[in-house]
N, C-alpha and C. Protein backbone atom coordinates (compact mmCIF):
# COMPACT_ATOMS: atom_id res chain seq x y z
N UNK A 1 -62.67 172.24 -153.51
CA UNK A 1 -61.73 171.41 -152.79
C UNK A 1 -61.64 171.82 -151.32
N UNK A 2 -61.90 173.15 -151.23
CA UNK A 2 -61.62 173.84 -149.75
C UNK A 2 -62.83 173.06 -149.27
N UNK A 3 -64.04 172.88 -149.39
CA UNK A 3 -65.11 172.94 -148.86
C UNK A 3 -65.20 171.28 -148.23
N UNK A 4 -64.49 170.22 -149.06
CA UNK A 4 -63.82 169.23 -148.55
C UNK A 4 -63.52 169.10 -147.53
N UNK A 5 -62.02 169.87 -147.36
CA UNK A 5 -61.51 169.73 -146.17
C UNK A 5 -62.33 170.40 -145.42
N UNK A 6 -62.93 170.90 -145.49
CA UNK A 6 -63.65 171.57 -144.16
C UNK A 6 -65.04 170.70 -143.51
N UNK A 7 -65.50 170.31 -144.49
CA UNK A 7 -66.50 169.05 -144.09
C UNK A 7 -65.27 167.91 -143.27
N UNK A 8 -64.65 167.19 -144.04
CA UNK A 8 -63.83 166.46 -143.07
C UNK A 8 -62.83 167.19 -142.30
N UNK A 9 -62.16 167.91 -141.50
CA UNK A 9 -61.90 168.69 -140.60
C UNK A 9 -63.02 168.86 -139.61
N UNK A 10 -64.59 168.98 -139.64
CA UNK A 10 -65.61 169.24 -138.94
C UNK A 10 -66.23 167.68 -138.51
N UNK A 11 -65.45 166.96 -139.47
CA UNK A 11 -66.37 165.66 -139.05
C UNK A 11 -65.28 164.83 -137.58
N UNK A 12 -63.68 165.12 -138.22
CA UNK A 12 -62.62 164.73 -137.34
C UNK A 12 -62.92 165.74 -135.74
N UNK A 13 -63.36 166.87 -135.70
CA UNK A 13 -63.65 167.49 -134.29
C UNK A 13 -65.10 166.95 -133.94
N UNK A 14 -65.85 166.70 -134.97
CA UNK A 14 -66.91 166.25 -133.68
C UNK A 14 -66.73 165.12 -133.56
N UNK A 15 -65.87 163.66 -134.00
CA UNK A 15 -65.67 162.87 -133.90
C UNK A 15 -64.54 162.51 -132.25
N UNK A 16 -63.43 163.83 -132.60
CA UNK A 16 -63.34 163.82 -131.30
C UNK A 16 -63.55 164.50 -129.93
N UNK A 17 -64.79 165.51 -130.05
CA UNK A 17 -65.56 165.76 -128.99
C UNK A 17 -66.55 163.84 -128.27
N UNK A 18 -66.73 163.52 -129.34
CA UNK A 18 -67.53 162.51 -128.74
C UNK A 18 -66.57 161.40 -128.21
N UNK A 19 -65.07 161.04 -128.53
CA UNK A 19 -64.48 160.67 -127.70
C UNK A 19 -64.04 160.94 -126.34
N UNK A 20 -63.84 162.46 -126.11
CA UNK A 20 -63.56 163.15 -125.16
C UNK A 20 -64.36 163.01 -124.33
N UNK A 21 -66.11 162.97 -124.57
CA UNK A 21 -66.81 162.38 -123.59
C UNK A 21 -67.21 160.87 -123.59
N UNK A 22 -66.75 160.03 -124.19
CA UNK A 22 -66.94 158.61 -124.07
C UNK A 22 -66.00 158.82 -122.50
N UNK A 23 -64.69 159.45 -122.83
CA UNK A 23 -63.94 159.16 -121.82
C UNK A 23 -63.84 159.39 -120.51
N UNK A 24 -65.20 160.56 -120.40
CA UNK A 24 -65.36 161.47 -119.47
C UNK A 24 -66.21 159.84 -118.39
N UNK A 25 -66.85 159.64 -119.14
CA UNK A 25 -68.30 158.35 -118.68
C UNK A 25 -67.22 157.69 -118.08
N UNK A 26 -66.17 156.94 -119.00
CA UNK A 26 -65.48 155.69 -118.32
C UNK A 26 -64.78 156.24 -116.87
N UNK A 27 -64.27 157.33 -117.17
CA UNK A 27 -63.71 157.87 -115.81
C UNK A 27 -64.47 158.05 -114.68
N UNK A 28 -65.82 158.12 -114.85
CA UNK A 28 -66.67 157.83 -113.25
C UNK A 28 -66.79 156.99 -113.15
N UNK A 29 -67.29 156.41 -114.22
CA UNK A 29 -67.42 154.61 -113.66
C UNK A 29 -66.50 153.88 -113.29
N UNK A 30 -65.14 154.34 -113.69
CA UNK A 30 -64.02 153.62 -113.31
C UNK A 30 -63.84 153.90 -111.76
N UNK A 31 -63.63 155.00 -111.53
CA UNK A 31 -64.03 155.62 -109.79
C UNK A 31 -64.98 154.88 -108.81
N UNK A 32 -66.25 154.70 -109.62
CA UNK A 32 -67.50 153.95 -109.15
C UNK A 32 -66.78 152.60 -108.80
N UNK A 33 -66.28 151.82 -109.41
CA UNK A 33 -65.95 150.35 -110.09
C UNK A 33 -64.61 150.26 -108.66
N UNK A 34 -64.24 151.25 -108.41
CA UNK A 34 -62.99 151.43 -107.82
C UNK A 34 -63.29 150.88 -106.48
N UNK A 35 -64.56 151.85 -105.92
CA UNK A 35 -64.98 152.05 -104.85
C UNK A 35 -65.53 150.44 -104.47
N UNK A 36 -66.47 150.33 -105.34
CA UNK A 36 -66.76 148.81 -104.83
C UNK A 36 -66.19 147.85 -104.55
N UNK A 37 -64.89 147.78 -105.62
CA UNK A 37 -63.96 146.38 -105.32
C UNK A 37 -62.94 146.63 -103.94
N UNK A 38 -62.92 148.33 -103.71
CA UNK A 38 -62.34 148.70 -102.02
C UNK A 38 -63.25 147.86 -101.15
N UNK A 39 -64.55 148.31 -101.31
CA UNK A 39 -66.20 147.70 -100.02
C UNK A 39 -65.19 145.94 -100.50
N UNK A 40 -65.41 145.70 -101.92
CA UNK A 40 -65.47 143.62 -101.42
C UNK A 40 -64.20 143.30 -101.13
N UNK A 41 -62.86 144.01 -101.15
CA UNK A 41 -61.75 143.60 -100.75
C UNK A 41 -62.04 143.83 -99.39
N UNK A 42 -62.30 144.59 -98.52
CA UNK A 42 -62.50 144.75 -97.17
C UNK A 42 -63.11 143.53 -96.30
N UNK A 43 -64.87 143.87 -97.25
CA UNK A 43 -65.32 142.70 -96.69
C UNK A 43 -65.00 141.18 -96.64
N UNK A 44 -64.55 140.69 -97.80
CA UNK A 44 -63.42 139.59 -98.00
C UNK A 44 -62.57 139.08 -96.84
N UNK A 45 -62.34 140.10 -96.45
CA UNK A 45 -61.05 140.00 -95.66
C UNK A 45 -61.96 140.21 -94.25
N UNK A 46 -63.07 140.75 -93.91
CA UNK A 46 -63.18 140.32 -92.69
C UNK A 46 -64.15 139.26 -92.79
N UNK A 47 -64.55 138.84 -93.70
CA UNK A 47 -65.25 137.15 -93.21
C UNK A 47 -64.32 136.48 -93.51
N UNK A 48 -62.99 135.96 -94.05
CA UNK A 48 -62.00 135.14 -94.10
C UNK A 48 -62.00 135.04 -92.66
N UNK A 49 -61.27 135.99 -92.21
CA UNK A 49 -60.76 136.70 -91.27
C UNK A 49 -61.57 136.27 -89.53
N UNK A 50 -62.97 136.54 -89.84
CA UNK A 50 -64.10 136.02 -89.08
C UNK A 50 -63.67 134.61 -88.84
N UNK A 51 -64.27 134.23 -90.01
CA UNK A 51 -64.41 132.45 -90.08
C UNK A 51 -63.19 131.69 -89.43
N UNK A 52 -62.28 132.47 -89.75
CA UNK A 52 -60.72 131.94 -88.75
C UNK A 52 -60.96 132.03 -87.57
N UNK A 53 -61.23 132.70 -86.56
CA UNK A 53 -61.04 133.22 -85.26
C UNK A 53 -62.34 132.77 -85.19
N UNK A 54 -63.69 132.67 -85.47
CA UNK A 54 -65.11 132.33 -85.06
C UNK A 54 -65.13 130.63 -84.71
N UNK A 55 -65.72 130.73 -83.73
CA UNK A 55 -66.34 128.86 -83.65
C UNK A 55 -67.62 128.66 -83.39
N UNK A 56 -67.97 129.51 -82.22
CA UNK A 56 -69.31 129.52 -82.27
C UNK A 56 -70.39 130.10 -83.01
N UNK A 57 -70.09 131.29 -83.80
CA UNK A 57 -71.06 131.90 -85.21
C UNK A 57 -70.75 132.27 -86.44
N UNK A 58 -70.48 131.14 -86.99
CA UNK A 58 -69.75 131.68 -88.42
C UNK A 58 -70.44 132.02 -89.00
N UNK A 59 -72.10 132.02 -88.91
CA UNK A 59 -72.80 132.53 -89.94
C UNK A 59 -72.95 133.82 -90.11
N UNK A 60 -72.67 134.73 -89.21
CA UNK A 60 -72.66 135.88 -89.81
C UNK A 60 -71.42 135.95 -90.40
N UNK A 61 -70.38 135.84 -90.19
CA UNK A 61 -69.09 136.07 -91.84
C UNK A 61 -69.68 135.05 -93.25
N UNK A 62 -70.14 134.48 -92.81
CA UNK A 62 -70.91 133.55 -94.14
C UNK A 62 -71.88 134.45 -94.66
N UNK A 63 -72.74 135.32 -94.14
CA UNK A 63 -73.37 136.60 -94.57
C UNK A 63 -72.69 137.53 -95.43
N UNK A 64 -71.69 138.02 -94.51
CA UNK A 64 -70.71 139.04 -94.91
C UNK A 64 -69.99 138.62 -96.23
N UNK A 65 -69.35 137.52 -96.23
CA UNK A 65 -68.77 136.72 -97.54
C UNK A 65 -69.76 136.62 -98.88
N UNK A 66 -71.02 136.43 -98.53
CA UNK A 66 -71.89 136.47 -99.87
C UNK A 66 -72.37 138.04 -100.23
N UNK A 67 -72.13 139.14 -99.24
CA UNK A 67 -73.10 140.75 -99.52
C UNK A 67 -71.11 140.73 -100.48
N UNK A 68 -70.35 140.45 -99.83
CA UNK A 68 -68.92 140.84 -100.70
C UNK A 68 -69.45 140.43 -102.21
N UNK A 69 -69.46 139.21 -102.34
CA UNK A 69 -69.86 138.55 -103.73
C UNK A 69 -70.56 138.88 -104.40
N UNK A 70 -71.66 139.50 -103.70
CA UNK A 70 -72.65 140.13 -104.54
C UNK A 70 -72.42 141.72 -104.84
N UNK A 71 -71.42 142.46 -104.30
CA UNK A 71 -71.07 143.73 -104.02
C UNK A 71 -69.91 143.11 -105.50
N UNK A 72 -69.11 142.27 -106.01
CA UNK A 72 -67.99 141.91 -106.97
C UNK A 72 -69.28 141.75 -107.70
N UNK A 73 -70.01 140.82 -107.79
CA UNK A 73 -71.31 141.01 -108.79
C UNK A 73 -71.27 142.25 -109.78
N UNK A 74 -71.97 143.01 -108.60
CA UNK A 74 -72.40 144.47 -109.54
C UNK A 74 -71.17 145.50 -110.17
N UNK A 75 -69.78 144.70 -109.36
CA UNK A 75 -69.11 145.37 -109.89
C UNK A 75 -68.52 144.90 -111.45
N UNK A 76 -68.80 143.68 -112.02
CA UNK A 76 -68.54 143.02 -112.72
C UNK A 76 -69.91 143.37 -113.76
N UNK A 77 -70.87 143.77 -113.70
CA UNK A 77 -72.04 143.98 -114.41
C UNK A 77 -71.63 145.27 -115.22
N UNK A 78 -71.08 146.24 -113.76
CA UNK A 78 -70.98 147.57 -114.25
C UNK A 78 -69.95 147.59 -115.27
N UNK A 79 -68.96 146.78 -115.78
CA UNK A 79 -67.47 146.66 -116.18
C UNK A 79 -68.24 146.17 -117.63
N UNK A 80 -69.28 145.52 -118.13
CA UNK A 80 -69.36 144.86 -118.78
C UNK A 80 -69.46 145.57 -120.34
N UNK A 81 -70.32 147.12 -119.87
CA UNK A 81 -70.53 148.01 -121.28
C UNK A 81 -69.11 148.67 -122.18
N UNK A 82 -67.60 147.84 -120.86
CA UNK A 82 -66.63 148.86 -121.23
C UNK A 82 -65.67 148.19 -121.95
N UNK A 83 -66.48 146.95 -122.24
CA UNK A 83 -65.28 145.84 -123.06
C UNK A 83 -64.79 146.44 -124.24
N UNK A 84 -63.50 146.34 -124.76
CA UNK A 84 -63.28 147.09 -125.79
C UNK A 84 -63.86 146.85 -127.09
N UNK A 85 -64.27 145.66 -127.58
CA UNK A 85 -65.06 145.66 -128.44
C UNK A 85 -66.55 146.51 -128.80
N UNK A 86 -67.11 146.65 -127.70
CA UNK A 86 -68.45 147.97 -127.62
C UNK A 86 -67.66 149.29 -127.65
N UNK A 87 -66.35 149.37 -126.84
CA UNK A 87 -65.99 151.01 -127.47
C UNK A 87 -65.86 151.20 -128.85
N UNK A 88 -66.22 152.54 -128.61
CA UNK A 88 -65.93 153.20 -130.77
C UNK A 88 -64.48 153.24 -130.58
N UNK A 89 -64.21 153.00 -131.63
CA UNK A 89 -62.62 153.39 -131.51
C UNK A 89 -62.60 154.76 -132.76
N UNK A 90 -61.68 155.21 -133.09
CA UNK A 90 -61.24 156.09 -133.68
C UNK A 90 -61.06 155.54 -134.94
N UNK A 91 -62.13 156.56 -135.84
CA UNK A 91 -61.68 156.18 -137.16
C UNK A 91 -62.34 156.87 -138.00
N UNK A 92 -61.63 158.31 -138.83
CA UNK A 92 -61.92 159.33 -139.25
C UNK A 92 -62.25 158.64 -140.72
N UNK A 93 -61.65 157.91 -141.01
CA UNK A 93 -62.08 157.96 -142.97
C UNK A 93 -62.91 157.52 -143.01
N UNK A 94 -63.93 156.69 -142.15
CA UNK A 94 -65.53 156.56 -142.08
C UNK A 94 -66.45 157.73 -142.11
């Protein structure tokens, strides 16, 4: 009976070592994920920003407005492995 609990006791710690680092991953990427939507909120805001005050060259904030979009792009790609349905969740009696 001892030998039981000790198989499941060993299965519940490595079960949650491997959460501990699922969580470790999401926490850079979340940092990562952070950083980018800082870069497209910025840029956002200076081609709005541009395009208001510009008459004679809007095309460069029309530049700037699509590297933003495509900068929310990758940040939206990177977000995609972290949907909660692909996380493991916790669940020892398996």
């Amino acid at each position: 009976m001892s030998g039981l609990s000790e198989t499941n006791t060993d299965r519940i710690i490595e079960k949650e070592r491997e959460r501990i680092t699922q969580q470790k991953k999401v926490g850079k990427m979340l940092y990562f994920r952070n950083i980018l939507n800082s870069i497209f909120i910025i840029l956002a805001l200076v081609a709005m920003i541009g395009l208001l005050v510009s008459s004679k060259n809007p095309n460069t904030f029309y530049i700037i407005g699509l590297v933003a979009v495509g900068i929310k792009m990758i940040e939206v790609i990177l977000r995609m492995p972290l949907t909660p349905k692909n996380l493991k969740t916790r669940n020892y009696d398996k």
